[in-house]
PDB file of N, CA and C in Angstrom:
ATOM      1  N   UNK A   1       8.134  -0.749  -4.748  1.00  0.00           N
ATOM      2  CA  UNK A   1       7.310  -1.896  -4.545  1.00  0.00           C
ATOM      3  C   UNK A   1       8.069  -2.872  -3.660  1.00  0.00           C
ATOM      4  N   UNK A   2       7.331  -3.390  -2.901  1.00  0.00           N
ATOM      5  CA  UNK A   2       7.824  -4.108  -1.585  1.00  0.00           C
ATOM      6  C   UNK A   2       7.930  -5.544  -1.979  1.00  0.00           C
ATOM      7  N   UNK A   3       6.721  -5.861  -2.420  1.00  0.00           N
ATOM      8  CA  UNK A   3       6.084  -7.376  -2.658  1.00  0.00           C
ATOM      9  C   UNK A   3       4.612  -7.213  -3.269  1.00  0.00           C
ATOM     10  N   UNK A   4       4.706  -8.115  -4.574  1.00  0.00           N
ATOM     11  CA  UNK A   4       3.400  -8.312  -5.383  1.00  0.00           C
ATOM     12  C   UNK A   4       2.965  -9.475  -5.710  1.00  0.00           C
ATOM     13  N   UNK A   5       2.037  -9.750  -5.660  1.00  0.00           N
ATOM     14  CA  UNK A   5       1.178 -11.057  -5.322  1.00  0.00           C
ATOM     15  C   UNK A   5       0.020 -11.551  -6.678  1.00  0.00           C
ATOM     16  N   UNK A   6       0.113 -11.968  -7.218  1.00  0.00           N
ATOM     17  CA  UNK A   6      -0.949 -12.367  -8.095  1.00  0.00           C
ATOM     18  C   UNK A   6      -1.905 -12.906  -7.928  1.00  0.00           C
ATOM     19  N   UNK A   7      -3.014 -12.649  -7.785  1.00  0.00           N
ATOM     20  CA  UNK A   7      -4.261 -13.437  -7.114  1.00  0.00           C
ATOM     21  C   UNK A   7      -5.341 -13.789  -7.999  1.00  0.00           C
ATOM     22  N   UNK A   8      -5.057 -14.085  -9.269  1.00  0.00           N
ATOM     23  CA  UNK A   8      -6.150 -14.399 -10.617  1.00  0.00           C
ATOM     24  C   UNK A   8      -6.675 -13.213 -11.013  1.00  0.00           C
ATOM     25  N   UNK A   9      -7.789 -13.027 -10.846  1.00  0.00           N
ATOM     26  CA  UNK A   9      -8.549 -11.402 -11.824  1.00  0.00           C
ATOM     27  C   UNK A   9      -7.781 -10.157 -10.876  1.00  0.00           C
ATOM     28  N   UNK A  10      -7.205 -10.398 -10.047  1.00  0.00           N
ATOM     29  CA  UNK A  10      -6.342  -8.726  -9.975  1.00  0.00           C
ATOM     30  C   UNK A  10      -4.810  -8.830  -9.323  1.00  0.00           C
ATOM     31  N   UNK A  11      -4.036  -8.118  -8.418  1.00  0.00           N
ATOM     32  CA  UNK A  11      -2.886  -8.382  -8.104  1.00  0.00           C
ATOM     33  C   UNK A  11      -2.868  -7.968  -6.260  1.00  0.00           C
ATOM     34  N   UNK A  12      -2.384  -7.911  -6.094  1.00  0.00           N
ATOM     35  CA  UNK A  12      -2.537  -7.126  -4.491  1.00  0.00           C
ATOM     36  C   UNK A  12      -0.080  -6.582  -4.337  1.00  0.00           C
ATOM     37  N   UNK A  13      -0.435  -5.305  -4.457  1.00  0.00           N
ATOM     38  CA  UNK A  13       0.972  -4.699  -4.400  1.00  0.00           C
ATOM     39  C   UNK A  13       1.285  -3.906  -2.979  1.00  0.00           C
ATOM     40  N   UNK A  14       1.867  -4.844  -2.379  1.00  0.00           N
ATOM     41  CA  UNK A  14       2.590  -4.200  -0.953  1.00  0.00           C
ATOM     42  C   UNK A  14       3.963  -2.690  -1.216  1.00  0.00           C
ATOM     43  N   UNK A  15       3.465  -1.869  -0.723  1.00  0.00           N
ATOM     44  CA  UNK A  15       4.686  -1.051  -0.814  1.00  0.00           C
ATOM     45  C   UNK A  15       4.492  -0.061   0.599  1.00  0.00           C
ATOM     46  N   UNK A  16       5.428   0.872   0.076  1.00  0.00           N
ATOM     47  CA  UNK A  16       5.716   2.018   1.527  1.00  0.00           C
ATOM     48  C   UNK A  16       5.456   3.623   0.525  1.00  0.00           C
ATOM     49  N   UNK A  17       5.000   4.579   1.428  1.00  0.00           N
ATOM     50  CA  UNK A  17       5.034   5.700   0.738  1.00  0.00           C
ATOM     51  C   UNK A  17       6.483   6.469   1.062  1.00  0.00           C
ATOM     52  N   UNK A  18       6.892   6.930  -0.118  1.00  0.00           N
ATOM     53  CA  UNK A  18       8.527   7.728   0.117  1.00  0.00           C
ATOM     54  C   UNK A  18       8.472   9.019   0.816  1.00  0.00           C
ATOM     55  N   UNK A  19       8.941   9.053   1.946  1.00  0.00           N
ATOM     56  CA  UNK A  19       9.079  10.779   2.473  1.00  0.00           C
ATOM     57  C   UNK A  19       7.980  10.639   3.086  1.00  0.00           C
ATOM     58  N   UNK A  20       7.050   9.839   3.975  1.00  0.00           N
ATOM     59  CA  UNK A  20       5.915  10.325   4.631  1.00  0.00           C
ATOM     60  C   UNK A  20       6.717   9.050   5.547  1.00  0.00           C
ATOM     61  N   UNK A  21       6.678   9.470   6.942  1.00  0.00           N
ATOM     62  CA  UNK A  21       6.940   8.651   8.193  1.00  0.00           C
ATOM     63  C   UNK A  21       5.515   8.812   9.265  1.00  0.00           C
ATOM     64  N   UNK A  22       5.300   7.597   9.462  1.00  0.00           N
ATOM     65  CA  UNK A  22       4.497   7.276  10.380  1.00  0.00           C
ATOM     66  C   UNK A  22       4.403   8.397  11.527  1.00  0.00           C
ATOM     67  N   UNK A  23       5.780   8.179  12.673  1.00  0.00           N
ATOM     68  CA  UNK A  23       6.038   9.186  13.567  1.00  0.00           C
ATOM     69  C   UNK A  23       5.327   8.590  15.053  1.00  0.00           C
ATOM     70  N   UNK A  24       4.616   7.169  15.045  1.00  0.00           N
ATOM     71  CA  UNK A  24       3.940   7.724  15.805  1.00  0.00           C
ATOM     72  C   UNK A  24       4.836   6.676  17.144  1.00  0.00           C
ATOM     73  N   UNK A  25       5.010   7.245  17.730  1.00  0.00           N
ATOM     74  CA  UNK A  25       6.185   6.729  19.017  1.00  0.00           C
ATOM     75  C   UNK A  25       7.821   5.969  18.854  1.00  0.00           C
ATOM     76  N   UNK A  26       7.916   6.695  17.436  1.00  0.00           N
ATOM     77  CA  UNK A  26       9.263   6.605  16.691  1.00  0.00           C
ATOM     78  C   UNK A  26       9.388   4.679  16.369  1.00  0.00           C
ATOM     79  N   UNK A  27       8.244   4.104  16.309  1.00  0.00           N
ATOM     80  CA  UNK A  27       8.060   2.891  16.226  1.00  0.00           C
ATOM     81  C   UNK A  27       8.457   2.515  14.817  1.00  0.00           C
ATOM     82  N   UNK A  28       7.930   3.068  13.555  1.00  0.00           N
ATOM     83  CA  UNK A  28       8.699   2.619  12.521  1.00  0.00           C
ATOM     84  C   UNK A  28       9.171   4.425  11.849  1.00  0.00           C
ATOM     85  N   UNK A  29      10.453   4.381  10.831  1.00  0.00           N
ATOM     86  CA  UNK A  29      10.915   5.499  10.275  1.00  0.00           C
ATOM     87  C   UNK A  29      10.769   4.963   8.368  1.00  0.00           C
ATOM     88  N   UNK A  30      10.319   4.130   8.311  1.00  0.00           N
ATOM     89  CA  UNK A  30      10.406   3.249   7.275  1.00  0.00           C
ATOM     90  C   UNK A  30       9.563   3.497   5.862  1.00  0.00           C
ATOM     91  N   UNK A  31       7.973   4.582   6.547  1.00  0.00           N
ATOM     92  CA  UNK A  31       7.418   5.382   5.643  1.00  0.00           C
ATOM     93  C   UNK A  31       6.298   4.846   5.930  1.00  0.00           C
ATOM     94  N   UNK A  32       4.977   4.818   5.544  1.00  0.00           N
ATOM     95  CA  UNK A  32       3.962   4.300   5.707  1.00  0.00           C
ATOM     96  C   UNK A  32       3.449   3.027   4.695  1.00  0.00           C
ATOM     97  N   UNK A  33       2.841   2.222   5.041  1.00  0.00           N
ATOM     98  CA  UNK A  33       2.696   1.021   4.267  1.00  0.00           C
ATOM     99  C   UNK A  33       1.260   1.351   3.797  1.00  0.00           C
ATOM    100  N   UNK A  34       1.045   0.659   2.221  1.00  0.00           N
ATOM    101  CA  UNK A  34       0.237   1.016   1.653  1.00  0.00           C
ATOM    102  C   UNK A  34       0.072  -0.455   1.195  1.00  0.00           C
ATOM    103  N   UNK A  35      -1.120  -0.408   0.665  1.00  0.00           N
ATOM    104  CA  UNK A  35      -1.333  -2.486  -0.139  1.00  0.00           C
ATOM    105  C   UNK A  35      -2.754  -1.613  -1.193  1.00  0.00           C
ATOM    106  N   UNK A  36      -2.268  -2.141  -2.294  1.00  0.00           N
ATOM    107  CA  UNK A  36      -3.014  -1.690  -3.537  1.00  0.00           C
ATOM    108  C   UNK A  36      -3.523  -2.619  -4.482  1.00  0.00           C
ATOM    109  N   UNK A  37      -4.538  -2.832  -4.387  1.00  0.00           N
ATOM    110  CA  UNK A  37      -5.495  -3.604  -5.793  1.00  0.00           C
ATOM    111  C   UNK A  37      -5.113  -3.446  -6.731  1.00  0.00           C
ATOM    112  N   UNK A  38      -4.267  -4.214  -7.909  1.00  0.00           N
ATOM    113  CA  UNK A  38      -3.950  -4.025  -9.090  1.00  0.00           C
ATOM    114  C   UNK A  38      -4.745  -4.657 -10.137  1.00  0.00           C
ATOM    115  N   UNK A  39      -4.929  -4.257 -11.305  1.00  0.00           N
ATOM    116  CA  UNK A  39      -5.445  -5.348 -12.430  1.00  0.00           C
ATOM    117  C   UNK A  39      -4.866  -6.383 -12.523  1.00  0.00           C
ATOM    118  N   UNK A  40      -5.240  -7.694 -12.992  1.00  0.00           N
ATOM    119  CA  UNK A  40      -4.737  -8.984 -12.956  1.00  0.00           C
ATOM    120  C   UNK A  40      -3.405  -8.904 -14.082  1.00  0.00           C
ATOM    121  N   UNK A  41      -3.706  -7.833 -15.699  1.00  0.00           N
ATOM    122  CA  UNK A  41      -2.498  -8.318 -16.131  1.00  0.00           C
ATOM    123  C   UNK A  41      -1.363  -7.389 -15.926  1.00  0.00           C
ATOM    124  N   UNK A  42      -1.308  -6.364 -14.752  1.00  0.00           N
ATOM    125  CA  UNK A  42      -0.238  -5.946 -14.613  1.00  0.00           C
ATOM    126  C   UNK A  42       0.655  -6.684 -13.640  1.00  0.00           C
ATOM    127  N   UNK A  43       2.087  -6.150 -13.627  1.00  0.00           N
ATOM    128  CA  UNK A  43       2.696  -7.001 -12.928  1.00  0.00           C
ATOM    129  C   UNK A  43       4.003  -6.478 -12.081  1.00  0.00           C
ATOM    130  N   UNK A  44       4.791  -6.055 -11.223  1.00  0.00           N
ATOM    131  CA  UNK A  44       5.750  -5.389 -10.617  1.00  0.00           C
ATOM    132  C   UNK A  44       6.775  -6.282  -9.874  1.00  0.00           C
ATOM    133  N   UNK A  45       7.866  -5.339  -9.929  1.00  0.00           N
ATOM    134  CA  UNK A  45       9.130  -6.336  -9.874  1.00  0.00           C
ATOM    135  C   UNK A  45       9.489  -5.429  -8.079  1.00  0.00           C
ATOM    136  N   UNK A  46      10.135  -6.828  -7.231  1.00  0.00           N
ATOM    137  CA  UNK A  46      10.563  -5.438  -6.009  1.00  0.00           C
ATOM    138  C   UNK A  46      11.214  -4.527  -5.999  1.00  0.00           C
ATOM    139  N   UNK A  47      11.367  -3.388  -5.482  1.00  0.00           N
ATOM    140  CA  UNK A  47      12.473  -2.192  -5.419  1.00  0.00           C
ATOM    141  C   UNK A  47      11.570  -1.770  -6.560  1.00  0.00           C
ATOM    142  N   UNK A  48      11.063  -1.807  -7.571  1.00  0.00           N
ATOM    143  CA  UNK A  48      10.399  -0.824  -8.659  1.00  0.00           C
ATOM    144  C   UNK A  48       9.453  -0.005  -7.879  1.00  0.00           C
ATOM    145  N   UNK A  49      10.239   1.469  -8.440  1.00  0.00           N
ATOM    146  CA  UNK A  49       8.839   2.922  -8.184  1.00  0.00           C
ATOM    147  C   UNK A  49       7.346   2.814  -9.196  1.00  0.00           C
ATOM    148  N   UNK A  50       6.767   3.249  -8.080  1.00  0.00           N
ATOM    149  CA  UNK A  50       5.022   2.790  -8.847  1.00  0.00           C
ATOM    150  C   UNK A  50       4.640   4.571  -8.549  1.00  0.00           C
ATOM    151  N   UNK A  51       3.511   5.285  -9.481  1.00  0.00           N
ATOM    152  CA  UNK A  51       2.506   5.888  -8.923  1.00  0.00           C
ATOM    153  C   UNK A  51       1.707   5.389  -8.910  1.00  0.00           C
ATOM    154  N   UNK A  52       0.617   5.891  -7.585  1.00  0.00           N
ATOM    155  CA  UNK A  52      -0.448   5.406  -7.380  1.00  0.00           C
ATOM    156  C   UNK A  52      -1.214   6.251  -7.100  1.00  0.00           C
ATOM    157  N   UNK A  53      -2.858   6.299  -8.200  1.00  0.00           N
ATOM    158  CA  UNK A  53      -3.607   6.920  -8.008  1.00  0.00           C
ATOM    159  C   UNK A  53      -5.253   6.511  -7.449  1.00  0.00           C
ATOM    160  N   UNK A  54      -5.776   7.396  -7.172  1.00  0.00           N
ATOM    161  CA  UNK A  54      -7.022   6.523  -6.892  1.00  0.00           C
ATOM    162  C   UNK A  54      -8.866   7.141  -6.585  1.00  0.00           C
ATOM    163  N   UNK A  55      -9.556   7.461  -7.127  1.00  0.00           N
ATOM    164  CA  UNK A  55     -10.743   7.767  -6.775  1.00  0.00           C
ATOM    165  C   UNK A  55     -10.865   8.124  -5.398  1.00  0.00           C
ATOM    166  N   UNK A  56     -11.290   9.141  -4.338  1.00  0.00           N
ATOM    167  CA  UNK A  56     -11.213   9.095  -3.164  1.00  0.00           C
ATOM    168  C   UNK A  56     -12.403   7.736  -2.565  1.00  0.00           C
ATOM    169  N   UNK A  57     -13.170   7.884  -3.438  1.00  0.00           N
ATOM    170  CA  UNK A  57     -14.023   6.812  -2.687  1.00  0.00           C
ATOM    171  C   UNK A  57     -13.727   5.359  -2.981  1.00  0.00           C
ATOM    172  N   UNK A  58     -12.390   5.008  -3.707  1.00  0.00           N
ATOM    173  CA  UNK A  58     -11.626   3.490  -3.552  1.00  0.00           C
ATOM    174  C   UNK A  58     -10.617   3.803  -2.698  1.00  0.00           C
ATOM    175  N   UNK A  59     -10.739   4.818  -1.666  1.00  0.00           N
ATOM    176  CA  UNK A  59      -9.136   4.242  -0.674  1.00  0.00           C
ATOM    177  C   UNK A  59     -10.300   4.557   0.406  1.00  0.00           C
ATOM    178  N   UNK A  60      -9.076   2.929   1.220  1.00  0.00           N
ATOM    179  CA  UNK A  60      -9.728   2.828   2.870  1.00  0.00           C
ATOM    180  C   UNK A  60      -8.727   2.684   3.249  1.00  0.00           C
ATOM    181  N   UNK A  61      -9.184   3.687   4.675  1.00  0.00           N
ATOM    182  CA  UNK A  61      -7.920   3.804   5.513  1.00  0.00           C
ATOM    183  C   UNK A  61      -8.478   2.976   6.640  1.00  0.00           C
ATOM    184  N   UNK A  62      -7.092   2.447   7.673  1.00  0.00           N
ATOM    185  CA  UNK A  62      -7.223   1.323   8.571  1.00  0.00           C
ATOM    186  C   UNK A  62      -6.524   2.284  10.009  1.00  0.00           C
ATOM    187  N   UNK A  63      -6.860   1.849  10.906  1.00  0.00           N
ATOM    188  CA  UNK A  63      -6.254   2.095  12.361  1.00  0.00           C
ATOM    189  C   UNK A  63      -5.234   1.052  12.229  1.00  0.00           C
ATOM    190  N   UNK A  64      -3.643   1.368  12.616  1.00  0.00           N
ATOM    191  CA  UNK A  64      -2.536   0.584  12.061  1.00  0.00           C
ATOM    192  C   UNK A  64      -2.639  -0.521  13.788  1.00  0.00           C
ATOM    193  N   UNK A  65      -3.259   0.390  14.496  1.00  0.00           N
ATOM    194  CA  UNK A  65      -3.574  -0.699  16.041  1.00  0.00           C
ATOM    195  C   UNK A  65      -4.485  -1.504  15.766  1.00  0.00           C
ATOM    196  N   UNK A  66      -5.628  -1.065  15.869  1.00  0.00           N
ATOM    197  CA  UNK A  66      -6.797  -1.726  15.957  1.00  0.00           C
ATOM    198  C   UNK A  66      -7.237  -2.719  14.815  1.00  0.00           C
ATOM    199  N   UNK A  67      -6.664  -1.850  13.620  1.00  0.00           N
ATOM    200  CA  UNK A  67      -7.301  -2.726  11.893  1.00  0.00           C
ATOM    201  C   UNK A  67      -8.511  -2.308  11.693  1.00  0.00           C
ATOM    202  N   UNK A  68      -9.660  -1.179  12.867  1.00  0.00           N
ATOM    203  CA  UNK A  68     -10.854  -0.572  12.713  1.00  0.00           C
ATOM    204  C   UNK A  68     -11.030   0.009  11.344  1.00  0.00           C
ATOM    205  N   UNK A  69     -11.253  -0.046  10.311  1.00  0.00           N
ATOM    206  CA  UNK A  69     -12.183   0.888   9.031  1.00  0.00           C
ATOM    207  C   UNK A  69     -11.904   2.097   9.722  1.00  0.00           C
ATOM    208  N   UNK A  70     -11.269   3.069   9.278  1.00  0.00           N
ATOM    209  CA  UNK A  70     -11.514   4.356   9.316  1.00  0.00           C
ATOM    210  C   UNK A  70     -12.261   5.281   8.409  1.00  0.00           C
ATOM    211  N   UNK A  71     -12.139   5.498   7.212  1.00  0.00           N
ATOM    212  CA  UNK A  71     -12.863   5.409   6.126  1.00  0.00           C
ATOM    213  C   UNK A  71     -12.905   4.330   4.789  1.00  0.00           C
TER     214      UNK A  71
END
């Protein structure tokens, strides 16, 4: 976990995925960034490992250029 945010009825948790690299013009090696809707009473500390699971039809993916909706 990168950075977690408390926002009243849920949380919003910044992190990176481990072992998956972007790649794309050696621009970052850092892993891919992910930002996750949490319930309001959970709570995460930085550097803490999270799994994260999710319904396919609650993840949206973004164009990391554009910010376009991909799905």
């Amino acid at each position: 976990m990168a950075y977690f945010e408390h926002l009243l009825e849920f949380g919003l948790a910044t992190s990176t995925v481990a072992g998956v690299e972007e790649g794309r013009r050696g621009e970052r090696s850092d892993g891919m960034g992910i930002v996750v809707q949490t319930p309001g009473q959970e709570s995460y500390e930085p550097e803490q490992r999270v799994v994260v699971n999710a319904p396919p039809e609650r993840v949206y993916l973004f164009d990391t250029d554009t910010g376009e909706r991909l799905r």
